[in-house]
Protein backbone atom coordinates (compact mmCIF):
# COMPACT_ATOMS: atom_id res chain seq x y z
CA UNK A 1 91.71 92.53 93.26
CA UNK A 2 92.32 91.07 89.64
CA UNK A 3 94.30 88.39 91.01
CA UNK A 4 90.78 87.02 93.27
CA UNK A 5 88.49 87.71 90.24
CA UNK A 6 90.37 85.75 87.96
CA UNK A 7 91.11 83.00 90.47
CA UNK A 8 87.65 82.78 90.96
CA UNK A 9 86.22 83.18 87.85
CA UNK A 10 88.70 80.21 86.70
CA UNK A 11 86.91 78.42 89.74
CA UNK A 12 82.71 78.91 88.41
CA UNK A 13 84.31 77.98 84.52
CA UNK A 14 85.65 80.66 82.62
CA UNK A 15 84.47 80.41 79.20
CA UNK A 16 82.15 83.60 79.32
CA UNK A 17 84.81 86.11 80.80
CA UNK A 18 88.24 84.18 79.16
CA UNK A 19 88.88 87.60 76.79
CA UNK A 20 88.06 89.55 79.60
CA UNK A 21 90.69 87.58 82.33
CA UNK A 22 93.07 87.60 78.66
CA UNK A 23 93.03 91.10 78.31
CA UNK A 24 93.70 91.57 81.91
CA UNK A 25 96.73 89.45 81.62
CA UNK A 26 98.06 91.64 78.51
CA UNK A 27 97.33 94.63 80.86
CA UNK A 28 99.22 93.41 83.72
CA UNK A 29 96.65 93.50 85.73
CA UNK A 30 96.93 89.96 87.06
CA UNK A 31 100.04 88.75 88.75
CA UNK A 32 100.81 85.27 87.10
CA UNK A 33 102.20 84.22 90.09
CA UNK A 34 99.07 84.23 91.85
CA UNK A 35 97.41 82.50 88.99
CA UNK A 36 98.68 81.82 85.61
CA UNK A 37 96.54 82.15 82.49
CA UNK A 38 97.70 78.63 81.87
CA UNK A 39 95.84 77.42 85.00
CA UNK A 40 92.98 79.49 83.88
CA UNK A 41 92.96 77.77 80.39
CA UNK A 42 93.24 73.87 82.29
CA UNK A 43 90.39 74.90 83.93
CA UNK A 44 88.53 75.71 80.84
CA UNK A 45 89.78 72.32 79.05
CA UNK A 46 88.67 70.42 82.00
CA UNK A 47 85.05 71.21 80.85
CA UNK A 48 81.78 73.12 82.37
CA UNK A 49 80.19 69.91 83.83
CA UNK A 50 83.16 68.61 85.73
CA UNK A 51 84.22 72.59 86.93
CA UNK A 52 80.70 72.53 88.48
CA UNK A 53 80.87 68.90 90.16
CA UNK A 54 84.38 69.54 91.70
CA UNK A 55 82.42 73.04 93.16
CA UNK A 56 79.33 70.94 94.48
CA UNK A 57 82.08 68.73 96.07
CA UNK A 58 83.90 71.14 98.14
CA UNK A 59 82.74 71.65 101.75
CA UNK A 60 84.12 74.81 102.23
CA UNK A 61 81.56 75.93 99.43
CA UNK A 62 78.38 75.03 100.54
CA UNK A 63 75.84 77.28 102.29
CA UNK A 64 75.50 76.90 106.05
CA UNK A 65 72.54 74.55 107.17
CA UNK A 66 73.08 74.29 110.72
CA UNK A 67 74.82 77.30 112.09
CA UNK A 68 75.31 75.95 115.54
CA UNK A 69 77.21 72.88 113.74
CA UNK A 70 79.01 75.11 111.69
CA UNK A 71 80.53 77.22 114.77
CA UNK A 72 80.60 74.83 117.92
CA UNK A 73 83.94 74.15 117.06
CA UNK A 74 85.35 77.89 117.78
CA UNK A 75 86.99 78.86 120.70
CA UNK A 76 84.36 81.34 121.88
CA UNK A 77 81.75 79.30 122.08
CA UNK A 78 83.37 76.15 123.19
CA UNK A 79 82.08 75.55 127.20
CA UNK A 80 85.31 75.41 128.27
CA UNK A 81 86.45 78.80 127.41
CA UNK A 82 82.79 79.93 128.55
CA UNK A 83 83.79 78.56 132.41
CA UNK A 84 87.32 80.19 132.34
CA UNK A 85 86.14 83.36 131.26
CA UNK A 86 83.67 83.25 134.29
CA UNK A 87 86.75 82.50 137.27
C-alpha cells in the first residue's frame, strides 16, 4: 500500500507530503525497489508545472468522454464475439 501512495504521490508532485513519503522510507515502509526516494526527489526537481503537464499529457489519465469509444475495443462487446456466442 505505501509502495502505490508514494508512487503516486511522486506522480501529482510531491512537495507537500516529501517528509511524510521520507519518514516512510526511514520506517521501511516503502520498498525502494518499487520506487526509490531518489526517483521521488527527480520528480520534485523536475518542478510543479512540468509534473502537471506530463499528467495532462498521458491518455491513460484522462476522464472518459465517450464510453462507447473507450470500450468498443474489448472482446465482449466486439460483434464478432457477440455472433459466436449466439451459434
Amino acid at each position: 500500500m505505501w509502495d502505490t501512495l508514494v508512487s503516486y504521490s511522486s506522480e501529482l508532485y510531491p512537495a507537500e507530503l516529501l517528509d511524510d513519503i521520507e519518514r516512510a522510507y526511514e520506517e521501511g515502509l516503502v520498498d525502494p525497489n518499487y520506487i526509490r526516494f531518489d526517483n521521488v526527489k527527480r520528480d520534485l526537481s523536475m518542478g510543479k508545472e512540468r509534473i502537471l503537464a506530463r499528467l495532462a499529457d498521458n491518455p491513460h489519465l484522462r476522464l472518459v468522454e465517450d464510453t462507447v469509444a473507450e470500450m468498443g475495443c474489448w472482446a465482449c462487446f466486439r460483434e464478432d464475439r457477440a455472433k459466436k456466442q449466439h451459434l
